[in-house]
C-alpha atoms as a PDB file:
ATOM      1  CA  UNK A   1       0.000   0.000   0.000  1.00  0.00           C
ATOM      2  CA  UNK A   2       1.005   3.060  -0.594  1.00  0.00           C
ATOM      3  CA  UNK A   3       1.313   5.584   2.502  1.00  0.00           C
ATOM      4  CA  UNK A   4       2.208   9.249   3.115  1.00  0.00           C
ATOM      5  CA  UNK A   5       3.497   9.812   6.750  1.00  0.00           C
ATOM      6  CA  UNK A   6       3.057  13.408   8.604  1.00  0.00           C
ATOM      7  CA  UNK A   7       6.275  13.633  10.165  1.00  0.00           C
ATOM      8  CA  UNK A   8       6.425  16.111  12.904  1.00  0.00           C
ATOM      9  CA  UNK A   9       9.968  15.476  13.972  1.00  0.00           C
ATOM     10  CA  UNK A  10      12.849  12.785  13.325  1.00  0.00           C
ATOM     11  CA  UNK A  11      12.782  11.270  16.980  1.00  0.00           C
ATOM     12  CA  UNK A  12       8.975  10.796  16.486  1.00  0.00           C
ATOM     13  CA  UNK A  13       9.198   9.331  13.067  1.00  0.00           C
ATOM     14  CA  UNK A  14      12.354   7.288  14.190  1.00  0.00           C
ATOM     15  CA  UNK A  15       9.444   4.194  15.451  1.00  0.00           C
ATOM     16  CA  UNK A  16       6.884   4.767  12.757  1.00  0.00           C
ATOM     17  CA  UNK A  17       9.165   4.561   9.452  1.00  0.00           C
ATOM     18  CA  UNK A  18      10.858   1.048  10.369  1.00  0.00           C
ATOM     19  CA  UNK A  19       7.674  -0.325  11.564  1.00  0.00           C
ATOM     20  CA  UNK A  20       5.326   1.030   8.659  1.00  0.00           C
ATOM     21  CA  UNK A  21       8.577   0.070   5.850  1.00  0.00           C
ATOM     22  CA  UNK A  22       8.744  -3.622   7.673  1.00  0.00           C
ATOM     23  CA  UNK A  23       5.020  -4.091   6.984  1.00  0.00           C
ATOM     24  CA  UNK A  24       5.934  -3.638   3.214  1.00  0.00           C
ATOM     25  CA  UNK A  25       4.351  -0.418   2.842  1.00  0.00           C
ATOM     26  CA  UNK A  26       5.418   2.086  -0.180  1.00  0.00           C
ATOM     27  CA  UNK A  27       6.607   4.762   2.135  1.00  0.00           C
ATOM     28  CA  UNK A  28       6.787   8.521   1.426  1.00  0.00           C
ATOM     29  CA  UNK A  29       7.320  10.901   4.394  1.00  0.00           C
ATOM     30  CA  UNK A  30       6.116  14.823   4.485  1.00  0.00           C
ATOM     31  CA  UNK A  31       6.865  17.195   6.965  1.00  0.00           C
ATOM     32  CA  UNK A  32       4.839  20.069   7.158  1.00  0.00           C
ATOM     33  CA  UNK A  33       4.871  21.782  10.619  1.00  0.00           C
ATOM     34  CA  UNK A  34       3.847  25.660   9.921  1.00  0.00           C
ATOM     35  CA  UNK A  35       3.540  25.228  13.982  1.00  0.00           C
ATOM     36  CA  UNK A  36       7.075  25.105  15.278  1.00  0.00           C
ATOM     37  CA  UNK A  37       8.277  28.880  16.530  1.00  0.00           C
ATOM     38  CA  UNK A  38      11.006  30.107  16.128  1.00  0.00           C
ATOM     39  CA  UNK A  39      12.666  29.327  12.958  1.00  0.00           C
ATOM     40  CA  UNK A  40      15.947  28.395  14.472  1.00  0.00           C
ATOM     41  CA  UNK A  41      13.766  25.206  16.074  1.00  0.00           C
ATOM     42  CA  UNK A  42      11.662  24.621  12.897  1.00  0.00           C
ATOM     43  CA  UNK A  43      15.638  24.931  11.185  1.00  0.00           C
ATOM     44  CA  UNK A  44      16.977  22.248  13.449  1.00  0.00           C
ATOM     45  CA  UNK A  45      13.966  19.572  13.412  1.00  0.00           C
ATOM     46  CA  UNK A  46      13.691  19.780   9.730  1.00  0.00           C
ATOM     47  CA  UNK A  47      17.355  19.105   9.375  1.00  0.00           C
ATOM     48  CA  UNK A  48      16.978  16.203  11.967  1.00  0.00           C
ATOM     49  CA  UNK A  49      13.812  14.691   9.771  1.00  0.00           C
ATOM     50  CA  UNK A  50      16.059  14.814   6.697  1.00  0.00           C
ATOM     51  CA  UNK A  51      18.824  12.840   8.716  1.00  0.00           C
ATOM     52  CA  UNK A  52      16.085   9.883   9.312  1.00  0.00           C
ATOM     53  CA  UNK A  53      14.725  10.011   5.680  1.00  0.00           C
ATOM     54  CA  UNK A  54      18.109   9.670   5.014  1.00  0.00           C
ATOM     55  CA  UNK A  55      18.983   6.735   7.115  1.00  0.00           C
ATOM     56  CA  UNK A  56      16.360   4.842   5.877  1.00  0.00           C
ATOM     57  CA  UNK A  57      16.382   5.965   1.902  1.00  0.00           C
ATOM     58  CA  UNK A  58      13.027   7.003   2.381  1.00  0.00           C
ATOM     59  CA  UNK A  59      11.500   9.296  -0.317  1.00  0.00           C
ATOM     60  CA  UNK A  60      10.064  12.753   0.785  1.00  0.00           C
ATOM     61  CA  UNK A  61       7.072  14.846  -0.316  1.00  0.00           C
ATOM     62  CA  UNK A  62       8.090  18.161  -0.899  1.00  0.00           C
ATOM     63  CA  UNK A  63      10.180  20.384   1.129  1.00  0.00           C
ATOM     64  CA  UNK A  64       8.097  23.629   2.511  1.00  0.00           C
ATOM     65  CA  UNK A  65       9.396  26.526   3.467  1.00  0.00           C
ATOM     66  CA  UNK A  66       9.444  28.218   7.331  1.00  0.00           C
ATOM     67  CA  UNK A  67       5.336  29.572   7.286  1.00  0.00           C
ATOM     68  CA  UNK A  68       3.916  29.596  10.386  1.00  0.00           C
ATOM     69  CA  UNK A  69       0.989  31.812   8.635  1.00  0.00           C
ATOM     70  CA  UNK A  70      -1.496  29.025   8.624  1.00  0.00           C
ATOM     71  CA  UNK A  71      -0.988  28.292  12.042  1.00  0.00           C
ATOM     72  CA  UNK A  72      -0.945  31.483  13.255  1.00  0.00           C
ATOM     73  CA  UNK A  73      -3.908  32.399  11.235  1.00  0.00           C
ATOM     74  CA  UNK A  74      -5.965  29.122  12.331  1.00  0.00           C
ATOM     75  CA  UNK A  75      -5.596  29.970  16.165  1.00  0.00           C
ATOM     76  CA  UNK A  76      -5.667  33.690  16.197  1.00  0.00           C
ATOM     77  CA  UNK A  77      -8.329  34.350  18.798  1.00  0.00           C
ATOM     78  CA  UNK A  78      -9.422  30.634  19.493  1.00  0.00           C
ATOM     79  CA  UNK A  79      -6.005  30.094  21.942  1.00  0.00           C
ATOM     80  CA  UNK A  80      -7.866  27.239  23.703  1.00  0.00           C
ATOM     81  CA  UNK A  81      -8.583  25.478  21.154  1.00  0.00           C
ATOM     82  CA  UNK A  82      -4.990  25.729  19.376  1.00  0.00           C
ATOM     83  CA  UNK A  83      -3.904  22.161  19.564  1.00  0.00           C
ATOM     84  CA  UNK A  84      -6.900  21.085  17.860  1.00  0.00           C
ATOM     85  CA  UNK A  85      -6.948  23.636  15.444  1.00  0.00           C
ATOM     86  CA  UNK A  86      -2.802  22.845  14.924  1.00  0.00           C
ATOM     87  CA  UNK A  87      -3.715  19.208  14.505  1.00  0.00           C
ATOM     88  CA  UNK A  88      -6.109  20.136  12.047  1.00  0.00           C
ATOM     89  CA  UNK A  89      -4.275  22.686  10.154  1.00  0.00           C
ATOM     90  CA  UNK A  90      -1.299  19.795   9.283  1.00  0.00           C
ATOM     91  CA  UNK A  91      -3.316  16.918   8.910  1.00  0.00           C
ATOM     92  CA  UNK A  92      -5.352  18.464   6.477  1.00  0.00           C
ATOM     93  CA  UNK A  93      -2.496  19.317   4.488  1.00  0.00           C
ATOM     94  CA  UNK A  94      -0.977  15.648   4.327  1.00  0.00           C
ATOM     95  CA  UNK A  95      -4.073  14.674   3.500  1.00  0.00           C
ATOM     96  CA  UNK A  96      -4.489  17.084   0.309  1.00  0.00           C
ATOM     97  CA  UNK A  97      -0.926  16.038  -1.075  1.00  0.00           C
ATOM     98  CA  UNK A  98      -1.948  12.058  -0.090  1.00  0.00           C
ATOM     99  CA  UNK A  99      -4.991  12.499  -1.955  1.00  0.00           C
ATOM    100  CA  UNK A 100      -3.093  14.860  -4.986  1.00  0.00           C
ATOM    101  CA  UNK A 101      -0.627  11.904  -5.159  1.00  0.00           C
ATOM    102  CA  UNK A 102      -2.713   8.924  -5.042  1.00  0.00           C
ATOM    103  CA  UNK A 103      -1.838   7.676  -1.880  1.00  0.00           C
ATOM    104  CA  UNK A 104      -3.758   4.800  -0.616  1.00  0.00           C
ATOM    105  CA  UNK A 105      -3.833   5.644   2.790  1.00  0.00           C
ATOM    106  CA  UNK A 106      -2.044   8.366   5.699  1.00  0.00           C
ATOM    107  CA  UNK A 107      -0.847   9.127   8.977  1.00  0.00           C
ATOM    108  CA  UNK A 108       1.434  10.763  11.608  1.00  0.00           C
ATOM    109  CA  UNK A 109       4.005  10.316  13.402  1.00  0.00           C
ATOM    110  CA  UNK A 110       2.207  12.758  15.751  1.00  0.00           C
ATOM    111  CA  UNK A 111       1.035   9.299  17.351  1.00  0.00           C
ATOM    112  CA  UNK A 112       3.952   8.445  18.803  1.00  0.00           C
ATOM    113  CA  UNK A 113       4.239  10.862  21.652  1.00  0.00           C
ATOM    114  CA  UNK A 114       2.467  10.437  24.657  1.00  0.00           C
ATOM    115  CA  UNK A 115       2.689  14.468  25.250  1.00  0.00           C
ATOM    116  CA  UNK A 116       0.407  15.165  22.318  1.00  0.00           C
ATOM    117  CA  UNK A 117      -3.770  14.452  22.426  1.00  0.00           C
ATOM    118  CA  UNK A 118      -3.946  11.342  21.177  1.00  0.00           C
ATOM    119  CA  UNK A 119      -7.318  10.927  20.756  1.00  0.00           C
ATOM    120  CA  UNK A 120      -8.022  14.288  19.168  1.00  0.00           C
ATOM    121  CA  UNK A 121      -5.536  13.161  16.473  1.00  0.00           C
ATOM    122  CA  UNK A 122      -6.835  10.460  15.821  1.00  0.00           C
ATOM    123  CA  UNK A 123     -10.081  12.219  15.510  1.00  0.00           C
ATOM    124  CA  UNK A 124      -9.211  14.925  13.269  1.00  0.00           C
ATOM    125  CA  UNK A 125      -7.613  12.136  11.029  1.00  0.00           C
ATOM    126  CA  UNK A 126     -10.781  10.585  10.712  1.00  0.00           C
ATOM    127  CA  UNK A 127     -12.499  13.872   9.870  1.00  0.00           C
ATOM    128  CA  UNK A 128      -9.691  14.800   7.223  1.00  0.00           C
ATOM    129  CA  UNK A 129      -9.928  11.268   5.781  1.00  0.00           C
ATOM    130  CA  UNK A 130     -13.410  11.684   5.433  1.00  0.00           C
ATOM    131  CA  UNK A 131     -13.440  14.918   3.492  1.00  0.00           C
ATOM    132  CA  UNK A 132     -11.048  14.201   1.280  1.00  0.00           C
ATOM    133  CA  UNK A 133     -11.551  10.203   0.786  1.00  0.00           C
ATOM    134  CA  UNK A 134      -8.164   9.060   1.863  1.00  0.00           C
ATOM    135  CA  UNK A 135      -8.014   6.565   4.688  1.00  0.00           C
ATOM    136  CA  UNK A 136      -6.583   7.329   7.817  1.00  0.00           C
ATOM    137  CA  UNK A 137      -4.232   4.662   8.928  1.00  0.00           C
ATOM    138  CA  UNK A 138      -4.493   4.616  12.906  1.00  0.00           C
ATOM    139  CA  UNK A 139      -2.055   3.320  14.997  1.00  0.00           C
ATOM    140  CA  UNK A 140      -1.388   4.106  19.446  1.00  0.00           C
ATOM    141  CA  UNK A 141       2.465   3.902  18.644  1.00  0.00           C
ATOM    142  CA  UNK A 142       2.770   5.344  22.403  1.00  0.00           C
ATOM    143  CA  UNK A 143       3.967   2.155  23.955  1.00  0.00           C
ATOM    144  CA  UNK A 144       7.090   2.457  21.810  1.00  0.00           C
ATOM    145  CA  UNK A 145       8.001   5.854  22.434  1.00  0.00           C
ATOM    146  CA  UNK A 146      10.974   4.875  24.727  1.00  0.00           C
ATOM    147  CA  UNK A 147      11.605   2.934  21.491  1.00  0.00           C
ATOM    148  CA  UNK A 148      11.765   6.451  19.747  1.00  0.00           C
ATOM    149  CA  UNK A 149      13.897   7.924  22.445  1.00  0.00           C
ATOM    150  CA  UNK A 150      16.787   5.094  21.887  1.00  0.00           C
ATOM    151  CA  UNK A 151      16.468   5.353  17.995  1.00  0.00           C
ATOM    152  CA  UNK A 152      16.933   8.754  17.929  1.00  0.00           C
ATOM    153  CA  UNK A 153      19.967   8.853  20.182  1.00  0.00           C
ATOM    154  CA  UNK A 154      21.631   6.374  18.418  1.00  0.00           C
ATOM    155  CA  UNK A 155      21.395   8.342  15.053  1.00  0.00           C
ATOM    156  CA  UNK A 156      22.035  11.429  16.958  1.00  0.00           C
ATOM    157  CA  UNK A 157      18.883  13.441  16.006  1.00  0.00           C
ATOM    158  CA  UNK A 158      17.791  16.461  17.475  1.00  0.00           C
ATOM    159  CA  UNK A 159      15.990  16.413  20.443  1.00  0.00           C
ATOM    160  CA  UNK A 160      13.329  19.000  21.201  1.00  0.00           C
ATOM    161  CA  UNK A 161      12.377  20.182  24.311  1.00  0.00           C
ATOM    162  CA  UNK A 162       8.591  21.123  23.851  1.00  0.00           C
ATOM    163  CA  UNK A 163       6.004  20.328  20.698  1.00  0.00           C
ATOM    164  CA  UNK A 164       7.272  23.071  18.682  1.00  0.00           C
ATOM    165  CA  UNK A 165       4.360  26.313  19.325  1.00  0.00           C
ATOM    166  CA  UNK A 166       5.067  29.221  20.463  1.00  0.00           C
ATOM    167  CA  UNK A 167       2.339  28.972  23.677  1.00  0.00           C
ATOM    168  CA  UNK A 168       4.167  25.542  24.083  1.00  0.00           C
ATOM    169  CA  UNK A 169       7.763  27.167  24.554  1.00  0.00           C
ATOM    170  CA  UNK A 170       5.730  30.249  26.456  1.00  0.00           C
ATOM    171  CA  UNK A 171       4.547  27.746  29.151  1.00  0.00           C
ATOM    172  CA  UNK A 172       7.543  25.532  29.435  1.00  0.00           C
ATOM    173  CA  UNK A 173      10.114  28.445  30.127  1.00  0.00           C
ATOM    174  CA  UNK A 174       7.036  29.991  32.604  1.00  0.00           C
ATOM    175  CA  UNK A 175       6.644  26.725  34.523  1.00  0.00           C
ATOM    176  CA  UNK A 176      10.316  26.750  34.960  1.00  0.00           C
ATOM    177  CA  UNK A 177      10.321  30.817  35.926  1.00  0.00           C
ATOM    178  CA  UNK A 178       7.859  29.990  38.879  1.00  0.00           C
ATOM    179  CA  UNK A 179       9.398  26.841  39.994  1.00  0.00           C
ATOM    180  CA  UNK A 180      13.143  28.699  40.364  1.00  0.00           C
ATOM    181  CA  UNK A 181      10.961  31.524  42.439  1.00  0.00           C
ATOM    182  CA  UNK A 182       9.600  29.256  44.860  1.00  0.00           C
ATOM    183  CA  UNK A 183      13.070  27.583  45.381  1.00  0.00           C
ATOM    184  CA  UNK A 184      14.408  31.616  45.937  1.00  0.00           C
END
């Protein structure tokens, strides 16, 4: 069959390309993540995807430029509902260039990490496989993220601290603000 994957990152993708290329699948990888802030983090995770696709000759789907536009522009105003909306705003796009290139089916590598919301990816998936008739391969790759961790220090791969938005960053670097005041 032939599958696009969503990659996100290159630790995340480091379990889902092996596993997805072992079960004989036709394999094409895209990364489109107009989410990650600032560029200098967008810079480095792009370079680390392109270090897996590389390790494992695996073909990739165009090669976007630094836009967070549509991200910004889809949660402008509707803050609480930005990981949905971010969810949303890149599966929809794998799922135009799966259907554009006749893919049989799609997914992400976005279901590896058990920091993101599963189940709303899995949902929005579903919706964007619906809309634009390309099935949604599902998968709860969570109980190999440790796998994920190990692969991607063995290849070396760049290692991100948060999932790549700006609120993300925002609240990691404020949670760490008030926890060094209460030590003071």
């Amino acid at each position: 069959m032939k599958v696009l994957l969503h990659v996100c990152c290159g630790p995340c993708a480091s379990y889902p390309v092996p596993f997805l290329l072992e079960q004989g699948h036709d394999l094409y990888a895209y990364y489109y993540n107009p989410n990650i802030h600032p560029f200098t983090e967008y810079d480095k995770r792009k370079a680390g995807f392109y270090e897996l696709a590389r390790h494992h000759n695996l073909p990739v789907i165009g090669d976007e430029d630094y836009d967070p536009t549509p991200y910004l522009q889809a949660v402008a105003f509707r803050e609480a509902q930005r990981c949905k909306l971010c969810y949303q705003t890149r599966l929809e796009r794998a799922t135009q260039i799966a259907r554009k290139g006749k893919f049989d089916a799609f997914t992400t590598s976005l279901l590896v990490s058990p920091f993101q919301k599963h189940d709303l990816i899995k949902t929005v998936g579903e919706n964007c496989a619906d809309k634009y008739e390309v099935p949604f391969l599902y998968f709860d790759w969570r109980p190999q993220y440790s796998d994920t961790v190990r692969l991607s220090k063995e290849l070396e791969l760049y290692r991100q601290q948060y999932c790549g938005c700006l609120y993300s960053e925002w609240e990691r670097y404020r949670k760490k603000g008030k926890k060094e005041q209460r030590k003071s």
